[in-house]
PDB file of N, CA and C in Angstrom:
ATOM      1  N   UNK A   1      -1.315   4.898 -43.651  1.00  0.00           N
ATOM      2  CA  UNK A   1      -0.664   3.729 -43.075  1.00  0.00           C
ATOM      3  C   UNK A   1      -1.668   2.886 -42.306  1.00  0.00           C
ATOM      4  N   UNK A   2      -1.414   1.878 -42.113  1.00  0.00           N
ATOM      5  CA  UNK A   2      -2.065   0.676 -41.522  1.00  0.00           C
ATOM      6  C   UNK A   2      -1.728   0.897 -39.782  1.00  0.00           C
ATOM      7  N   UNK A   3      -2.809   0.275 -39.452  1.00  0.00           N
ATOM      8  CA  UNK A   3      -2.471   0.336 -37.842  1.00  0.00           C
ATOM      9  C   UNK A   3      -1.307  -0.389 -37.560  1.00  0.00           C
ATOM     10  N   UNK A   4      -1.285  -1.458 -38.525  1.00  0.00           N
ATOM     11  CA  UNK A   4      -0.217  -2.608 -38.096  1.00  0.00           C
ATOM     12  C   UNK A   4       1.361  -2.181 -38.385  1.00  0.00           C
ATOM     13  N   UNK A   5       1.235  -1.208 -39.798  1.00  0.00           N
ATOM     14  CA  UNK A   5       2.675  -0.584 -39.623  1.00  0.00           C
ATOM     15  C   UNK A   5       3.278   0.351 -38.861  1.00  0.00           C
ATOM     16  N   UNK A   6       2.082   1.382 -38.101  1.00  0.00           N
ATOM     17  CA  UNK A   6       2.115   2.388 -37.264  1.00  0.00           C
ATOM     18  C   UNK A   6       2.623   1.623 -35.851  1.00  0.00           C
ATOM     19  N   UNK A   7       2.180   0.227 -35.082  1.00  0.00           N
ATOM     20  CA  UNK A   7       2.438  -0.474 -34.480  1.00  0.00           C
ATOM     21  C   UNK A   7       4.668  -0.724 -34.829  1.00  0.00           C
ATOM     22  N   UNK A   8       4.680  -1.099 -35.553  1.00  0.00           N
ATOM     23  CA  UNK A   8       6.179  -1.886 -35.762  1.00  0.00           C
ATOM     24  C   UNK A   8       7.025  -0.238 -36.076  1.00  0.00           C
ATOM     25  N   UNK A   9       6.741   0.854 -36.052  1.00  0.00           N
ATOM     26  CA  UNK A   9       6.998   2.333 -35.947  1.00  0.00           C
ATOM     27  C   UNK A   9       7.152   2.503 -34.919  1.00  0.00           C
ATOM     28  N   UNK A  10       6.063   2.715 -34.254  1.00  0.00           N
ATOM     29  CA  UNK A  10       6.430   3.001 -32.708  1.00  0.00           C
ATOM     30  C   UNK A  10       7.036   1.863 -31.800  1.00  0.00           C
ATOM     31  N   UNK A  11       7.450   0.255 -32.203  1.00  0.00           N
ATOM     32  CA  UNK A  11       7.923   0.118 -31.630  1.00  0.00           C
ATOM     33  C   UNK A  11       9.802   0.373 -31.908  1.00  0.00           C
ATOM     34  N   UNK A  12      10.088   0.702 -33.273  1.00  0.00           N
ATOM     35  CA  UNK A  12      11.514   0.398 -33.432  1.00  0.00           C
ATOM     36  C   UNK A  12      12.282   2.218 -32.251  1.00  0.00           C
ATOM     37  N   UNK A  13      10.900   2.742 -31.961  1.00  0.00           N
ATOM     38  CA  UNK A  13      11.824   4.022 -31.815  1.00  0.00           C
ATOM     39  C   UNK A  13      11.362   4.069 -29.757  1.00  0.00           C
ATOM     40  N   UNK A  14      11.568   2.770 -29.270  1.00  0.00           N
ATOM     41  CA  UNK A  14      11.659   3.030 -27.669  1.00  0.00           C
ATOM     42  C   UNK A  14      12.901   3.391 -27.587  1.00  0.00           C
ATOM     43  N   UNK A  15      13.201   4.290 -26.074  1.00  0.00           N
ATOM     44  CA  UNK A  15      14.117   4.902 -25.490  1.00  0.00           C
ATOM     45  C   UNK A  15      15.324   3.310 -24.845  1.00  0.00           C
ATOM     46  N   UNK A  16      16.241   3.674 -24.742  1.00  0.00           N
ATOM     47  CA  UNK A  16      17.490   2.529 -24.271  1.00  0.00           C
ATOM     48  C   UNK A  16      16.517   2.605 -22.912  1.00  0.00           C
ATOM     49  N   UNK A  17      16.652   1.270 -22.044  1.00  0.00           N
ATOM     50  CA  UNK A  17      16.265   1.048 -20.612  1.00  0.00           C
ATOM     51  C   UNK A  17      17.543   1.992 -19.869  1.00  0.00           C
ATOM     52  N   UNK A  18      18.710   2.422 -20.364  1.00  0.00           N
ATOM     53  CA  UNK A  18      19.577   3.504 -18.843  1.00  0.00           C
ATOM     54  C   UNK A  18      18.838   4.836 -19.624  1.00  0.00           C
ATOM     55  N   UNK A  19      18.263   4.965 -20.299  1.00  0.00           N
ATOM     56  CA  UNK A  19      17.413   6.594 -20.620  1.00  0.00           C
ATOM     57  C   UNK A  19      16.422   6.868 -19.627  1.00  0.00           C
ATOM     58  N   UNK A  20      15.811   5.651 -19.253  1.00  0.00           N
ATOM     59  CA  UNK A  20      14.635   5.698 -18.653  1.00  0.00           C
ATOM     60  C   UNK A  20      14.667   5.500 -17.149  1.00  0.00           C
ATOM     61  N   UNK A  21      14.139   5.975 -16.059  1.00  0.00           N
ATOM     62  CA  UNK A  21      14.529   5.942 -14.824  1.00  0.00           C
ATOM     63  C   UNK A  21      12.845   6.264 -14.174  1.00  0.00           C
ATOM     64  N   UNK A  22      12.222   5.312 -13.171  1.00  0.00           N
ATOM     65  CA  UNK A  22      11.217   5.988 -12.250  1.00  0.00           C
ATOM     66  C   UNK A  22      11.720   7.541 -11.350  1.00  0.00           C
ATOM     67  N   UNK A  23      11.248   8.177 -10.843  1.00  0.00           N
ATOM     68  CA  UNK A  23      11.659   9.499 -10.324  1.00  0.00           C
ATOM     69  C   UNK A  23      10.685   9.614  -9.476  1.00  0.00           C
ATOM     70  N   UNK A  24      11.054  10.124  -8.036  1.00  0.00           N
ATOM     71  CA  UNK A  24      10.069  10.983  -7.316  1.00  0.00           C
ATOM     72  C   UNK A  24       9.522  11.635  -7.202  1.00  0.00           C
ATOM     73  N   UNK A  25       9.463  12.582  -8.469  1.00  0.00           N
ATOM     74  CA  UNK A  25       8.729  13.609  -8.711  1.00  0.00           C
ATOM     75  C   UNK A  25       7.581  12.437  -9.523  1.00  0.00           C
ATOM     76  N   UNK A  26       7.273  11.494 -10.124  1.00  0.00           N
ATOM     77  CA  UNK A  26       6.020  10.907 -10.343  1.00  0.00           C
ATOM     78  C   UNK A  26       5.551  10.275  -9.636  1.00  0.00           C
ATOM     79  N   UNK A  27       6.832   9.611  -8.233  1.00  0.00           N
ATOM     80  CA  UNK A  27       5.971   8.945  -7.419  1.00  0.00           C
ATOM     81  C   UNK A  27       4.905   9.806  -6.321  1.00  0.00           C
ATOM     82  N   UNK A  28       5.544  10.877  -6.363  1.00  0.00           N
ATOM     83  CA  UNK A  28       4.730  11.880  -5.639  1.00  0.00           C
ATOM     84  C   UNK A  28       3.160  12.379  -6.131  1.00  0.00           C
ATOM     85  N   UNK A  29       3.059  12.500  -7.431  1.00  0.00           N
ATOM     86  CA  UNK A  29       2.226  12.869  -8.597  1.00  0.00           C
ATOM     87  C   UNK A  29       1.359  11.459  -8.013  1.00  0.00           C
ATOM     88  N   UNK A  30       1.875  10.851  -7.822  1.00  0.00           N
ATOM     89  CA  UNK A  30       0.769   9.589  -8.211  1.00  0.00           C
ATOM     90  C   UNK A  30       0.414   9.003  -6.604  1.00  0.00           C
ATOM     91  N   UNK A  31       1.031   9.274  -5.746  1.00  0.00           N
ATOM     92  CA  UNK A  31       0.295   9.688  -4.400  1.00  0.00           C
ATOM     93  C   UNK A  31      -0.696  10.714  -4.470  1.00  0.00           C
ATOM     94  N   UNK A  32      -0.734  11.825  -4.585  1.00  0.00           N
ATOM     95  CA  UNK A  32      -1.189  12.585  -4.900  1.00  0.00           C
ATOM     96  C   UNK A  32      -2.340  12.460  -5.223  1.00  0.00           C
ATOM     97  N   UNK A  33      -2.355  11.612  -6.219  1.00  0.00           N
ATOM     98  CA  UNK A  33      -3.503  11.580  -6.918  1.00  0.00           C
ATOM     99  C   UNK A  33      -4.179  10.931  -6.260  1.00  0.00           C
ATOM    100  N   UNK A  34      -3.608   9.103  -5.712  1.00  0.00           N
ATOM    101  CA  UNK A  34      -4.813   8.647  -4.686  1.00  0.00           C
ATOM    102  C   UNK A  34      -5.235   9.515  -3.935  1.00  0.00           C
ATOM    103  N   UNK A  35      -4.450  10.259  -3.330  1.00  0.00           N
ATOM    104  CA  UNK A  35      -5.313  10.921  -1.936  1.00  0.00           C
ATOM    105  C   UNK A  35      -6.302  11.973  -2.912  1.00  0.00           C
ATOM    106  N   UNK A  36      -6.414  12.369  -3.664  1.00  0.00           N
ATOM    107  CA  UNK A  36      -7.175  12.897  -4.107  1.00  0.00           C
ATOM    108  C   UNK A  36      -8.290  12.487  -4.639  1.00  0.00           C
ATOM    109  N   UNK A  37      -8.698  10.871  -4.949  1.00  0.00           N
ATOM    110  CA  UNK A  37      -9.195  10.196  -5.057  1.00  0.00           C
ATOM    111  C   UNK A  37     -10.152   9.815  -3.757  1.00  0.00           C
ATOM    112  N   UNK A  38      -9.876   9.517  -2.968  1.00  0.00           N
ATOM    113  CA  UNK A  38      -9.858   9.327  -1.367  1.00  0.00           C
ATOM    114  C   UNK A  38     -10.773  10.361  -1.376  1.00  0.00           C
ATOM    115  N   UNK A  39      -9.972  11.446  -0.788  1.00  0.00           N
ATOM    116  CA  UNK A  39     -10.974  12.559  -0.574  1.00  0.00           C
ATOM    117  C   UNK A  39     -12.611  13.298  -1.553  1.00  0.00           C
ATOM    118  N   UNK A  40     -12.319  13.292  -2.723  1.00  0.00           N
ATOM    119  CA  UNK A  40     -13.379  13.340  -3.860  1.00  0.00           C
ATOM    120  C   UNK A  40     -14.657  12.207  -3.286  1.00  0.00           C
ATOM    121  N   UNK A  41     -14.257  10.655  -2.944  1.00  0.00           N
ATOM    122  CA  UNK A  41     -14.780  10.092  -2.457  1.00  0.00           C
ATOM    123  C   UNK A  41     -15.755  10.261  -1.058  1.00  0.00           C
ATOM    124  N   UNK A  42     -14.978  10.533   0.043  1.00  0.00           N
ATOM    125  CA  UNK A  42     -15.166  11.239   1.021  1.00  0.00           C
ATOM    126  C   UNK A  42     -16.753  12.288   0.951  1.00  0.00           C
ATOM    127  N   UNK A  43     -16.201  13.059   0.047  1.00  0.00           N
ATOM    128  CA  UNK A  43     -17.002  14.098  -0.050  1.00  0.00           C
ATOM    129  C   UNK A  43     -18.178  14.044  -1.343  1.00  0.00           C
ATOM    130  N   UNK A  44     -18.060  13.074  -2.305  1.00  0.00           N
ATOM    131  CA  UNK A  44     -19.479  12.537  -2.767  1.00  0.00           C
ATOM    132  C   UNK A  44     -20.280  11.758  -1.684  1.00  0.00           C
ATOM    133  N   UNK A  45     -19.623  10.340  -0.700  1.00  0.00           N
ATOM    134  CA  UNK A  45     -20.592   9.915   0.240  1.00  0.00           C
ATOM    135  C   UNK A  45     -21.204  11.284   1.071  1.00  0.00           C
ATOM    136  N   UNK A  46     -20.478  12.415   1.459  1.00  0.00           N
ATOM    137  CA  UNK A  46     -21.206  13.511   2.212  1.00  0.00           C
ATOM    138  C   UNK A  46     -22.159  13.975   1.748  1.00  0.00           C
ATOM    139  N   UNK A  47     -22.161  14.429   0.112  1.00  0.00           N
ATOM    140  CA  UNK A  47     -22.831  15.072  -0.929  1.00  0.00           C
ATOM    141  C   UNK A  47     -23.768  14.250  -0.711  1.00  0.00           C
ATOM    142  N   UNK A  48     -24.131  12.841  -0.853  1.00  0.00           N
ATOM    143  CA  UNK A  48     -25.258  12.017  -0.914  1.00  0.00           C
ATOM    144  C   UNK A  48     -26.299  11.768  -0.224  1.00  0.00           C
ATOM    145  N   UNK A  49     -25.264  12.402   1.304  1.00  0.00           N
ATOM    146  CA  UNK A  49     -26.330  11.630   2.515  1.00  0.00           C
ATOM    147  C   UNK A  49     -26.614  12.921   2.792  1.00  0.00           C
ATOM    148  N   UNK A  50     -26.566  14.177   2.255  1.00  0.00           N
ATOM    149  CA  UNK A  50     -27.044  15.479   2.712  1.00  0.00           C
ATOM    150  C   UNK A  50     -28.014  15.463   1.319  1.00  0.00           C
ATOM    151  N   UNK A  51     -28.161  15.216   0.366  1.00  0.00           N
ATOM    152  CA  UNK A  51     -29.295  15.106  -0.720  1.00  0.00           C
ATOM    153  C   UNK A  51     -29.844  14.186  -0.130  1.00  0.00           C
ATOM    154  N   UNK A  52     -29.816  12.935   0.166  1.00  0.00           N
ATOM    155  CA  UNK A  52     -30.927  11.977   1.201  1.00  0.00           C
ATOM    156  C   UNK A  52     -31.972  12.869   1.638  1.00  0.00           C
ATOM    157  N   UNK A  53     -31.134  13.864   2.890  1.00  0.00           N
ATOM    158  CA  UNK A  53     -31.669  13.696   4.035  1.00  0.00           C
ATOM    159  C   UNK A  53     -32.391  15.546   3.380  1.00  0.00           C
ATOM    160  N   UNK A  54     -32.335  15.991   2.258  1.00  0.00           N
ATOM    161  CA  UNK A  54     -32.966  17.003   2.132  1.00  0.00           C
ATOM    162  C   UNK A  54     -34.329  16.537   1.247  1.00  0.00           C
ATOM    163  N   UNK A  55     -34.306  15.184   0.596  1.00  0.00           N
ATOM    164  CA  UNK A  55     -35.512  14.873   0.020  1.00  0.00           C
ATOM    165  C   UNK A  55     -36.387  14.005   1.124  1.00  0.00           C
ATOM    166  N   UNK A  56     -35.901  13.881   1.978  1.00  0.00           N
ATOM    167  CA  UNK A  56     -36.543  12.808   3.086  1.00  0.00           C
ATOM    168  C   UNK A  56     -37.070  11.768   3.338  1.00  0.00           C
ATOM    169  N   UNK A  57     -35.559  11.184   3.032  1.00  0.00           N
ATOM    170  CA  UNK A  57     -35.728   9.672   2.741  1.00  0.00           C
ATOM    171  C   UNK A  57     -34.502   9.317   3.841  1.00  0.00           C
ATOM    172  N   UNK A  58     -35.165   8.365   4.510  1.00  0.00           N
ATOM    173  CA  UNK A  58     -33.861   7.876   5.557  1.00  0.00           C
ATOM    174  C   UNK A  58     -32.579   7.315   5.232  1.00  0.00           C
ATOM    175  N   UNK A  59     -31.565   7.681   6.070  1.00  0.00           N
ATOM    176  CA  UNK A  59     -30.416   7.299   5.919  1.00  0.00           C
ATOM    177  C   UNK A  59     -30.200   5.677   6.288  1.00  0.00           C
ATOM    178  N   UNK A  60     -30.193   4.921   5.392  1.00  0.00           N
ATOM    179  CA  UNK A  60     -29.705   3.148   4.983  1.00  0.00           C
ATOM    180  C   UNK A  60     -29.375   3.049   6.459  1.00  0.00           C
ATOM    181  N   UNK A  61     -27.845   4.080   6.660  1.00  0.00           N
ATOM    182  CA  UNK A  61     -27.033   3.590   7.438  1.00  0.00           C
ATOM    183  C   UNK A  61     -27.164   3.945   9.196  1.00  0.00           C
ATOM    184  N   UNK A  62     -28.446   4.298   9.091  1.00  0.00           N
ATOM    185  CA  UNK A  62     -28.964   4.909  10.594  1.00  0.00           C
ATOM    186  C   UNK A  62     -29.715   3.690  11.184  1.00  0.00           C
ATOM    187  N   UNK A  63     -29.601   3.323  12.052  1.00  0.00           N
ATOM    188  CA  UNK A  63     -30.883   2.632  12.562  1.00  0.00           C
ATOM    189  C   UNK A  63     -32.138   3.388  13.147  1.00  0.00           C
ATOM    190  N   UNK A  64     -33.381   2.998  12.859  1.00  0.00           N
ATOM    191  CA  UNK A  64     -34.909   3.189  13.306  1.00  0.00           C
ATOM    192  C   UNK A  64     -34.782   2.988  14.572  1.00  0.00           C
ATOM    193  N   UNK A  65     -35.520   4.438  15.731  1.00  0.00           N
ATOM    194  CA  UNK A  65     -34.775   4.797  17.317  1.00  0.00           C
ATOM    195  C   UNK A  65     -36.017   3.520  17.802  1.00  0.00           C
ATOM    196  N   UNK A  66     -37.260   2.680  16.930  1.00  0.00           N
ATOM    197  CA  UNK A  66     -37.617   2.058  17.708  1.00  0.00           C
ATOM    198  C   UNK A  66     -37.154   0.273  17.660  1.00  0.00           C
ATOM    199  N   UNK A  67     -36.018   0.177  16.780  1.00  0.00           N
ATOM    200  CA  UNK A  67     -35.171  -1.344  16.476  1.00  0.00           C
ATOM    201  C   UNK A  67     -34.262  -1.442  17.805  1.00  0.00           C
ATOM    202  N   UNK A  68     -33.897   0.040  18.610  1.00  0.00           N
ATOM    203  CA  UNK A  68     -32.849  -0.377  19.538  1.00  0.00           C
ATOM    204  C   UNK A  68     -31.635  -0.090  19.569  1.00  0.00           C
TER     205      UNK A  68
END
């Protein structure tokens, strides 16, 4: 089959709109996930500035103790 008939297939067979309902159990899932996102984040900037500071190269975000 053609992409284009596989297309007009999947669309004749969507669910009725009262089948379908958002639920809290995905809105939760998908909180979830940001904060998990968030944190992963979190903890690569940590990962980074502890590889910095083990090859010894200064931290960007420090200032030089003779700038002040």
């Amino acid at each position: 089959m053609t992409r284009l008939s596989l297309l007009f297939l999947t669309a004749q067979e969507t669910p009725a709109p009262e089948d379908v309902k958002a639920g809290w159990v995905a809105f939760a899932v998908f909180l979830l996930m940001g904060a998990a996102v968030v944190l992963l984040g979190f903890s690569l900037s940590k990962h980074l500035k502890r590889a910095r500071h083990n090859l010894g190269e200064p931290d960007p975000a420090e200032k030089p103790a003779d700038e002040g």
